[in-house]
C-alpha atoms as a PDB file:
ATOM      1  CA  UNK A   1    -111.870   3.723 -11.184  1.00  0.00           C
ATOM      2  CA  UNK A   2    -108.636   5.296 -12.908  1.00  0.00           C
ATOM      3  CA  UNK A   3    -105.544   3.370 -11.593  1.00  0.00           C
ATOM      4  CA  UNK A   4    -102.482   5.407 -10.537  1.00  0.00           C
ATOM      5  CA  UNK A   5     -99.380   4.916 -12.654  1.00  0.00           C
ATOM      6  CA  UNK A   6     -96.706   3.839 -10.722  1.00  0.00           C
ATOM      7  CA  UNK A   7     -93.714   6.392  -9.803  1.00  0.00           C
ATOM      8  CA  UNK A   8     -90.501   6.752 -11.770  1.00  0.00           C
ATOM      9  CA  UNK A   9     -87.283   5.407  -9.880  1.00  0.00           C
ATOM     10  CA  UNK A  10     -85.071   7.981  -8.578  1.00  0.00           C
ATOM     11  CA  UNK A  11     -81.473   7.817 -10.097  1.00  0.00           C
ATOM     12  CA  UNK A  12     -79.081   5.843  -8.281  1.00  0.00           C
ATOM     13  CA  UNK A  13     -81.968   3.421  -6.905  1.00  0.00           C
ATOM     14  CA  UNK A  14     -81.389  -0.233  -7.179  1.00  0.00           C
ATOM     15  CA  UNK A  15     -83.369  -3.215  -6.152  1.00  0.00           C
ATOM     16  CA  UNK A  16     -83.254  -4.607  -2.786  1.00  0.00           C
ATOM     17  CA  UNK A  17     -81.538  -8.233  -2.189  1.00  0.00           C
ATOM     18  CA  UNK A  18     -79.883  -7.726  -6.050  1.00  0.00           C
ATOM     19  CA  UNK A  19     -75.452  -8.250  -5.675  1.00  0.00           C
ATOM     20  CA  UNK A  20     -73.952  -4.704  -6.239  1.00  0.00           C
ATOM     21  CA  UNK A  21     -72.057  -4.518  -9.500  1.00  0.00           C
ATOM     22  CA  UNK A  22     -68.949  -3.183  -9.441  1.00  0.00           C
ATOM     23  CA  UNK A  23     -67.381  -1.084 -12.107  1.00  0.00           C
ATOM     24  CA  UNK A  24     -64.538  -2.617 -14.527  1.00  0.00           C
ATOM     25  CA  UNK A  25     -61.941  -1.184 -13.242  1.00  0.00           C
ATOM     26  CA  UNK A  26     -59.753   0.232 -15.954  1.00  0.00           C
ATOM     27  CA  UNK A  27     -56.675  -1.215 -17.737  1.00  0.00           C
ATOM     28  CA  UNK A  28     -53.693   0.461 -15.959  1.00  0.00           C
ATOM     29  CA  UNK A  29     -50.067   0.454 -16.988  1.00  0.00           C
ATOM     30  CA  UNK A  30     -48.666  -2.274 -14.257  1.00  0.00           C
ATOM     31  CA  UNK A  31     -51.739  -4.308 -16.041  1.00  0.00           C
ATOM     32  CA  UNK A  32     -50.556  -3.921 -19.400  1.00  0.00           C
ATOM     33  CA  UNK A  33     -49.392  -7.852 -21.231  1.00  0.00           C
ATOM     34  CA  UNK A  34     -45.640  -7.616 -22.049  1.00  0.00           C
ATOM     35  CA  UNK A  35     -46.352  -7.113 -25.534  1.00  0.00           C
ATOM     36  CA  UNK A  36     -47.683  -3.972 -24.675  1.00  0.00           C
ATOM     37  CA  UNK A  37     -43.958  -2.821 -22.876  1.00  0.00           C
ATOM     38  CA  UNK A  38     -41.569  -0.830 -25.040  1.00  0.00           C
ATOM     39  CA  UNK A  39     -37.564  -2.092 -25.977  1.00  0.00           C
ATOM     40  CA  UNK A  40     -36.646   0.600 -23.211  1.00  0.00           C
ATOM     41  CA  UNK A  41     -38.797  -0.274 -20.651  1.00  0.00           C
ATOM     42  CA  UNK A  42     -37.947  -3.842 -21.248  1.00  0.00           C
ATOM     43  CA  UNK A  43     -33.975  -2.945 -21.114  1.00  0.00           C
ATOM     44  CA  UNK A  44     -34.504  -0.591 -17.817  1.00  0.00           C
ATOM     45  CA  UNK A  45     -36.241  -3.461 -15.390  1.00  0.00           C
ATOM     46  CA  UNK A  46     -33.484  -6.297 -16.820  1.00  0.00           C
ATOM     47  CA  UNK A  47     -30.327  -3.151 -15.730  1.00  0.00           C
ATOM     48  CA  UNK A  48     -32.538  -2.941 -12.338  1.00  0.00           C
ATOM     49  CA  UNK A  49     -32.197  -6.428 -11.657  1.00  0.00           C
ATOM     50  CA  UNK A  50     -28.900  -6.987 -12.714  1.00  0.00           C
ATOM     51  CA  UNK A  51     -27.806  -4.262 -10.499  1.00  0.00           C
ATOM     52  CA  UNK A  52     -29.423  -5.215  -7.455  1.00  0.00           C
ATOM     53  CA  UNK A  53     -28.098  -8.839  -7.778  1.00  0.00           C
ATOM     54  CA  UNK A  54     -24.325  -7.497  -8.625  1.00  0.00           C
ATOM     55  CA  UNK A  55     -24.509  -5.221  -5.420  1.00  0.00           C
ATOM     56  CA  UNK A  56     -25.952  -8.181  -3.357  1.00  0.00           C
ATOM     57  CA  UNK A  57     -23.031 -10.174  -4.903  1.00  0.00           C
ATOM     58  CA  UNK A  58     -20.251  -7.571  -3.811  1.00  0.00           C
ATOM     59  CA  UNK A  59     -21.516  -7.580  -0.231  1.00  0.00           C
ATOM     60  CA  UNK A  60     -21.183 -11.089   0.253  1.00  0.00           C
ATOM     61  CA  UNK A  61     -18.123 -11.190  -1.285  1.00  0.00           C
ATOM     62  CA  UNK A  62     -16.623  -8.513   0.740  1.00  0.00           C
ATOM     63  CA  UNK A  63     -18.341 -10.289   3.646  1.00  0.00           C
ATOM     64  CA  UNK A  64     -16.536 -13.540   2.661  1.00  0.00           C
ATOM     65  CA  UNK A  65     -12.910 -11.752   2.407  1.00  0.00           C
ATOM     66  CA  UNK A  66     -13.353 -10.228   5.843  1.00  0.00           C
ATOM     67  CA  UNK A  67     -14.344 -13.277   7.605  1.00  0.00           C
ATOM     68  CA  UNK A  68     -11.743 -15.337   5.961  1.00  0.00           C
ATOM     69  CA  UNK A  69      -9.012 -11.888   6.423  1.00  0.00           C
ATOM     70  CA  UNK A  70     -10.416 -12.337  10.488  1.00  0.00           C
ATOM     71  CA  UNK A  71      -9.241 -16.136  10.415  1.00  0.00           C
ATOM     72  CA  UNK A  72      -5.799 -15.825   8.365  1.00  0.00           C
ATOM     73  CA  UNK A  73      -5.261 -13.450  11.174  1.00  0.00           C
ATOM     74  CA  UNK A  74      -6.128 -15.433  13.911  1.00  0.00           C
ATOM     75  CA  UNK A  75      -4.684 -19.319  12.522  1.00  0.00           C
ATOM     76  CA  UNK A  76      -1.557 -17.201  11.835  1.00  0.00           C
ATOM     77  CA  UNK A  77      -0.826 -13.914  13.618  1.00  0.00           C
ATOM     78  CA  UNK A  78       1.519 -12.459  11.506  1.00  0.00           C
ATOM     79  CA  UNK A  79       4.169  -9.853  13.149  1.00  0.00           C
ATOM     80  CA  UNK A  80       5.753  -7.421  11.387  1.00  0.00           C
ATOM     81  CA  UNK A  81       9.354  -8.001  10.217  1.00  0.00           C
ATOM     82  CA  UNK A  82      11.856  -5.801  11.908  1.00  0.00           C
ATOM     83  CA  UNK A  83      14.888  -4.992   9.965  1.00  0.00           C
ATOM     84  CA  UNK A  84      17.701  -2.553  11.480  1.00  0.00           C
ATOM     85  CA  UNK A  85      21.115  -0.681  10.786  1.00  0.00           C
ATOM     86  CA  UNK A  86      23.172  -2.914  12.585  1.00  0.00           C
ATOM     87  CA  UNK A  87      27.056  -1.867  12.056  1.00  0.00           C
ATOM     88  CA  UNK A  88      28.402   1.393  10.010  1.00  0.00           C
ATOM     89  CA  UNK A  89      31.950   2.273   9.342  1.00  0.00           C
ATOM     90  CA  UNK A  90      33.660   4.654   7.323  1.00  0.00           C
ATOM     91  CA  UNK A  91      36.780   3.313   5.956  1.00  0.00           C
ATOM     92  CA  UNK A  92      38.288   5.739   4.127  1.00  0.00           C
ATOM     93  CA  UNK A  93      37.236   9.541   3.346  1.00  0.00           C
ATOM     94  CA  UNK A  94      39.800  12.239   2.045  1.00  0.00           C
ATOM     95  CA  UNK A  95      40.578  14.766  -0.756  1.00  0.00           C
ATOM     96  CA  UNK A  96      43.184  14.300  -3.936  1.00  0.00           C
ATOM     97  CA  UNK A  97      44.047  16.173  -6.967  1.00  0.00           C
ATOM     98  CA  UNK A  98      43.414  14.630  -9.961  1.00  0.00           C
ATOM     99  CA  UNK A  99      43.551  15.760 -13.656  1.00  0.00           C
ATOM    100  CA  UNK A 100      39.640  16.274 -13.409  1.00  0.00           C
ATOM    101  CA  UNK A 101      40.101  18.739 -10.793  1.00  0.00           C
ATOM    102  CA  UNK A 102      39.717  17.909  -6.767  1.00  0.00           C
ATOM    103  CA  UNK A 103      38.007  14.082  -6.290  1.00  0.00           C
ATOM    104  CA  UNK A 104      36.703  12.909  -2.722  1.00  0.00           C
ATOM    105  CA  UNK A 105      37.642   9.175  -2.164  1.00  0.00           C
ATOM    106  CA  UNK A 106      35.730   7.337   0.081  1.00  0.00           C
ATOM    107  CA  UNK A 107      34.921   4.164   1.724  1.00  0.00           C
ATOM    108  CA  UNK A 108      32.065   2.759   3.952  1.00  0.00           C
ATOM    109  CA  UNK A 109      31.018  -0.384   4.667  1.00  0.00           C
ATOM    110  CA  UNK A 110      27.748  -1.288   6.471  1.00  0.00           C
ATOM    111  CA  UNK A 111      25.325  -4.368   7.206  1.00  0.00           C
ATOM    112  CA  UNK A 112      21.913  -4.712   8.245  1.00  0.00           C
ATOM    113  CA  UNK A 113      19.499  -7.336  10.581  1.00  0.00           C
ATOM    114  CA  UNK A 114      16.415  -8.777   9.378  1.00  0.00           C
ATOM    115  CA  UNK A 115      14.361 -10.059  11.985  1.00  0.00           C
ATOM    116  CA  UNK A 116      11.624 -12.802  11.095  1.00  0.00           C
ATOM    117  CA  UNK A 117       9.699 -13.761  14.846  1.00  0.00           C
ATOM    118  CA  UNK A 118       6.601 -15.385  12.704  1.00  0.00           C
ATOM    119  CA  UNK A 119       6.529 -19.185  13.678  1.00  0.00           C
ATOM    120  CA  UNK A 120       4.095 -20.426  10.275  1.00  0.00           C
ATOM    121  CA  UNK A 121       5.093 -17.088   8.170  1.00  0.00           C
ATOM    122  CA  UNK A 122       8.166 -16.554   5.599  1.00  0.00           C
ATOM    123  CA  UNK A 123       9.152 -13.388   4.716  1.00  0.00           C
ATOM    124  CA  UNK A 124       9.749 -12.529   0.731  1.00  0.00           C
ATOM    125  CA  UNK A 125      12.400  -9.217   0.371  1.00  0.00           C
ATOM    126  CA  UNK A 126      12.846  -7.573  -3.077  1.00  0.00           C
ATOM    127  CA  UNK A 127      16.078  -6.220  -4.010  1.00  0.00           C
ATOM    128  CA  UNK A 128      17.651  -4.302  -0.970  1.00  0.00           C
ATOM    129  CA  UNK A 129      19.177  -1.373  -1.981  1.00  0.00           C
ATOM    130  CA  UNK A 130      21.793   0.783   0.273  1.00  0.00           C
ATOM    131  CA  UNK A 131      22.510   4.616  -0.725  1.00  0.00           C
ATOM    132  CA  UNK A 132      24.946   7.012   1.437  1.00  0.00           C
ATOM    133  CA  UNK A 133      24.208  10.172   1.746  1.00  0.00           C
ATOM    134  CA  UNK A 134      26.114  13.788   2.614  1.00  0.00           C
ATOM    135  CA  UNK A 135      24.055  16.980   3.099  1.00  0.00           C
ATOM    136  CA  UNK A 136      27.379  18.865   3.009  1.00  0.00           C
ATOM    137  CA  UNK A 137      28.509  18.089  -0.224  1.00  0.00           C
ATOM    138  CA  UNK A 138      26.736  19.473  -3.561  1.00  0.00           C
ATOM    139  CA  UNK A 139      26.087  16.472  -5.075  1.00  0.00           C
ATOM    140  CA  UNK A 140      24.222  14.919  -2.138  1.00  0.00           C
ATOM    141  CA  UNK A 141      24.506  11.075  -2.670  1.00  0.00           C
ATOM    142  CA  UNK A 142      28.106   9.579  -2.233  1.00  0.00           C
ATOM    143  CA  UNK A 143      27.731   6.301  -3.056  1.00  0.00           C
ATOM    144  CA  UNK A 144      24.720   3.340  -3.829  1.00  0.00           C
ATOM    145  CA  UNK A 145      25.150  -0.414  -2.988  1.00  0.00           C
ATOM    146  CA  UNK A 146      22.733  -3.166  -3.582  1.00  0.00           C
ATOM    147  CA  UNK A 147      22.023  -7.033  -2.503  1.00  0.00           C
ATOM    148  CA  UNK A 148      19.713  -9.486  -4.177  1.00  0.00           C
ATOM    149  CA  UNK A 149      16.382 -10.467  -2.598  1.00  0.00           C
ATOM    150  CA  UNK A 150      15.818 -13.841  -0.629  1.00  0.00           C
ATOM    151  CA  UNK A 151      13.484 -15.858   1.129  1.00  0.00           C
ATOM    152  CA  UNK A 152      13.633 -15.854   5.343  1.00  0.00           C
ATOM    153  CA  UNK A 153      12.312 -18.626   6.635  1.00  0.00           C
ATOM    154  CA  UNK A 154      10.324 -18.280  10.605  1.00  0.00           C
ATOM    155  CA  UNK A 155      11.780 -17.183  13.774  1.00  0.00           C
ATOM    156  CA  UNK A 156      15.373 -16.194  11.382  1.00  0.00           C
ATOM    157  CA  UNK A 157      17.667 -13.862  11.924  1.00  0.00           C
ATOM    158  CA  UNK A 158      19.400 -13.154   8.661  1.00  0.00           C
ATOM    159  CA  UNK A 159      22.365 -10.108   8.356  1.00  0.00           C
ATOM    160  CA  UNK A 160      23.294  -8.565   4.547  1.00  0.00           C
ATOM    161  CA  UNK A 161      26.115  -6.671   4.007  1.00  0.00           C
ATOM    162  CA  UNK A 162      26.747  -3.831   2.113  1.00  0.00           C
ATOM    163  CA  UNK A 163      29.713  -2.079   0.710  1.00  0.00           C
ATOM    164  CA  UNK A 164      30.835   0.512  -1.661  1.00  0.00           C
ATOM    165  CA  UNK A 165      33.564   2.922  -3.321  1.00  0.00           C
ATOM    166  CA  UNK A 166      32.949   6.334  -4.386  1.00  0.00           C
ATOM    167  CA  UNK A 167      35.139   8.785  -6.350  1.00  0.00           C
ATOM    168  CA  UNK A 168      33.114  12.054  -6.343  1.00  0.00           C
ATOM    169  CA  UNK A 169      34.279  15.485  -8.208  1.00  0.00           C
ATOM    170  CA  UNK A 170      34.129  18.257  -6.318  1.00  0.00           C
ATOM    171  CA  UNK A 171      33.647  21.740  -7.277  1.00  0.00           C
ATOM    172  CA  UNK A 172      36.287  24.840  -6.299  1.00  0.00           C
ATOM    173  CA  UNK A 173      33.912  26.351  -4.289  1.00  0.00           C
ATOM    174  CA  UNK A 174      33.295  23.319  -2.026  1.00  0.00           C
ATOM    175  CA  UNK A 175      36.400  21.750  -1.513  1.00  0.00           C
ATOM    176  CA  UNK A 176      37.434  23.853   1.368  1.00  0.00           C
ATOM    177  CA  UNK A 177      34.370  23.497   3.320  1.00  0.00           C
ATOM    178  CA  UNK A 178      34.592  19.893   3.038  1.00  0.00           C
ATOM    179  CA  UNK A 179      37.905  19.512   3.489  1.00  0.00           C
ATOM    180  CA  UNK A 180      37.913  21.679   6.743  1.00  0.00           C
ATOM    181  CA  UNK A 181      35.291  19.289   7.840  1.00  0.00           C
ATOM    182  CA  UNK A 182      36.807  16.139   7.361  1.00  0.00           C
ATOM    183  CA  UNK A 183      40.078  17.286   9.577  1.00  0.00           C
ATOM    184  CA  UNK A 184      37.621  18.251  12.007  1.00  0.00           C
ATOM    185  CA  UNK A 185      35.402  14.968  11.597  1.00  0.00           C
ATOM    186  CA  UNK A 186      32.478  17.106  11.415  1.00  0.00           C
ATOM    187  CA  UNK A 187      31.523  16.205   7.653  1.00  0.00           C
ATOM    188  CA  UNK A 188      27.626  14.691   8.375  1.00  0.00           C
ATOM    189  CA  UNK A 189      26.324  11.243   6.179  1.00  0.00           C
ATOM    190  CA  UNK A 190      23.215   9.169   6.589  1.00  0.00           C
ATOM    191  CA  UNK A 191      22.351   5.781   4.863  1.00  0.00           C
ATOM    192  CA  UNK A 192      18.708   4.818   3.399  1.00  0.00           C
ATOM    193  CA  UNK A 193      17.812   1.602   2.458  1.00  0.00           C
ATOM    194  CA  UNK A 194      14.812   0.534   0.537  1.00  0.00           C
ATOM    195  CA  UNK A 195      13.254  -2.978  -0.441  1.00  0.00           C
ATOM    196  CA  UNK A 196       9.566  -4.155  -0.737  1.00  0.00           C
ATOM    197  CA  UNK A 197       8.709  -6.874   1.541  1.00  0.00           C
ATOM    198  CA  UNK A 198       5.892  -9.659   0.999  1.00  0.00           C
ATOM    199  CA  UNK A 199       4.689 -12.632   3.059  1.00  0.00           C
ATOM    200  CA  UNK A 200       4.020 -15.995   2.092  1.00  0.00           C
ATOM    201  CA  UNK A 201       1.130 -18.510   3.461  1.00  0.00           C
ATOM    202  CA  UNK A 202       1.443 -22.126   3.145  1.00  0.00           C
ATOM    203  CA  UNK A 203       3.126 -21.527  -0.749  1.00  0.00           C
ATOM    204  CA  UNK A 204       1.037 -18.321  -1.223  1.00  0.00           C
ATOM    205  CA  UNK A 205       2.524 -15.397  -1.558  1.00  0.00           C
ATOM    206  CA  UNK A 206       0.453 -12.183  -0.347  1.00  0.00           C
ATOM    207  CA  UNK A 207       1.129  -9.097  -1.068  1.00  0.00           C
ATOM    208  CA  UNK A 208       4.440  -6.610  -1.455  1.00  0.00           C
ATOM    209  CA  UNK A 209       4.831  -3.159   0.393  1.00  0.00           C
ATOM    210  CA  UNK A 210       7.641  -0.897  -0.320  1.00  0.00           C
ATOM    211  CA  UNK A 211       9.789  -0.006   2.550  1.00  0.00           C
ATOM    212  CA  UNK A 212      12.497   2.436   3.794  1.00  0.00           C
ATOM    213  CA  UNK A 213      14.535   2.351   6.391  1.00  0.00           C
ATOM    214  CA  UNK A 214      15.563   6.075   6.729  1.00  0.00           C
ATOM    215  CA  UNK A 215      18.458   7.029   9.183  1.00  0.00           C
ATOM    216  CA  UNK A 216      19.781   9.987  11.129  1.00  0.00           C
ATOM    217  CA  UNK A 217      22.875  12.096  10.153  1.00  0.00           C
ATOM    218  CA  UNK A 218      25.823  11.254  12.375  1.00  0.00           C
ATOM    219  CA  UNK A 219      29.364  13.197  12.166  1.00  0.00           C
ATOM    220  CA  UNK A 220      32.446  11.090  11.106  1.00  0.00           C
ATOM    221  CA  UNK A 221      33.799  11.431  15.207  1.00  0.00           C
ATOM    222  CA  UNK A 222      30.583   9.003  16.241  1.00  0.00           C
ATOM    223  CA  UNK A 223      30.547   6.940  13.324  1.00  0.00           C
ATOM    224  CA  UNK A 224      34.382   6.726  14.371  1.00  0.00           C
ATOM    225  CA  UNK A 225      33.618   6.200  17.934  1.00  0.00           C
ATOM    226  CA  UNK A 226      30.836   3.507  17.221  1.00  0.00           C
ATOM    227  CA  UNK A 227      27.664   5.060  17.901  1.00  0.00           C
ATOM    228  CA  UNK A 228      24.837   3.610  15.922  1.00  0.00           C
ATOM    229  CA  UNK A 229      22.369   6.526  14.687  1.00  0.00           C
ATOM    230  CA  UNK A 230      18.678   6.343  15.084  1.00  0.00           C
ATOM    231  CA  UNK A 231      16.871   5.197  11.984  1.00  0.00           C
ATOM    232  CA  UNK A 232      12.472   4.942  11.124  1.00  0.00           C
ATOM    233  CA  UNK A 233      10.884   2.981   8.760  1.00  0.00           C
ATOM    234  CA  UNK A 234       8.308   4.421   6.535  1.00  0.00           C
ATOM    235  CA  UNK A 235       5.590   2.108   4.901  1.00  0.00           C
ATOM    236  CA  UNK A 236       4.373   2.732   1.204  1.00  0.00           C
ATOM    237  CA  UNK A 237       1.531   1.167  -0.557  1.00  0.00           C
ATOM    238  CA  UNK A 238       2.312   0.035  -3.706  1.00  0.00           C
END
């Protein structure tokens, strides 16, 4: 009796009950030992991590200067200074003939209020510096005067005073108009005044703005007659 050779195996078949093999899977990149990495790749993952570590820095560090901003403002709630024109005079302001040709002589004298209402806050003030000004005369500026800086201590009311001469040429062409003004007291002048102002926290110092202190032109008749003219201050950063 012939015996019937058994059939072939169809491809794919496997033996029941055997564990299924799975295929090595192969080497990728993110696999690869660090030998295998080049000198850039190296260099461009040590950049990543320094950057994200510097920008996790900054934003805890601006995190740390706005909390600690938020309780400087609170322990000591600073005020602003106030500082104001608080007299102006014109002493003397007329018209000679001198061997340099016509010279207007004048005079003025003025002082100014600084105002310190912080109760734990001194004030710092740069040099303070005074200059009077004409729109009706050429040269514009008629005279400049300055004061040093100082120290005001809190809730201080401190006044500087200011003072100056001025001998100013004057050309043919304007001597008439200006002279016609002064007889009718007409003649207009305005003062500036600029300093930089700082503050200072139990012995630390913080900080210096520039400021101006920029006033309206008044006639000689109300300077005469005591009227004070309106004056704005104007904050510049630095």
């Amino acid at each position: 009796m012939t015996q019937t050779p058994p059939l072939a195996k169809p491809p794919g078949y496997r033996e029941p009950g055997l564990p299924v093999q799975k295929p090595p899977e192969p080497l990728g990149k993110g696999n690869l030992p660090p030998s295998f990495y080049t000198e850039e790749e190296k260099r461009r993952g040590c950049c990543f991590r320094c950057c994200c570590c510097l920008f996790i820095f900054i934003i805890l560090l601006t995190l740390f200067f706005i909390s600690f901003g938020g309780f400087l403002y609170l322990w000591y709630e600073p005020r602003a200074p106030l500082f104001s024109l608080k007299s102006f005079q014109v002493n003397e302001f007329n018209i000679t003939s001198t061997a340099d040709g016509p010279t207007l002589h004048s005079k003025m004298s003025a002082s100014l209020e600084f105002k310190n209402a912080n109760t734990n806050i001194r004030m710092v003030y740069d040099r303070i510096a005074l200059s009077w000004y004409s729109d009706d005369i050429a040269s514009g500026e008629l005279g400049q005067d300055t004061v040093p800086g100082f120290v005001q201590e809190p809730n201080n009311v401190r006044v500087a005073k200011f003072s100056m001469k001025g001998n100013l040429p004057l050309d043919g062409s304007s001597v008439k108009k200006v002279t016609d003004r002064i007889r009718a007291k007409s003649l207009m002048t305005h003062v500036e005044v600029r300093t930089g102002i700082g503050m200072v926290l139990s012995g630390l110092k913080i900080g210096t703005v520039e400021v101006k202190l920029a006033c309206e032109a008044s006639s000689l008749k109300h300077i005469q007659e005591g009227a004070m003219p309106k004056c704005k201050v104007f904050v510049f950063r630095l």
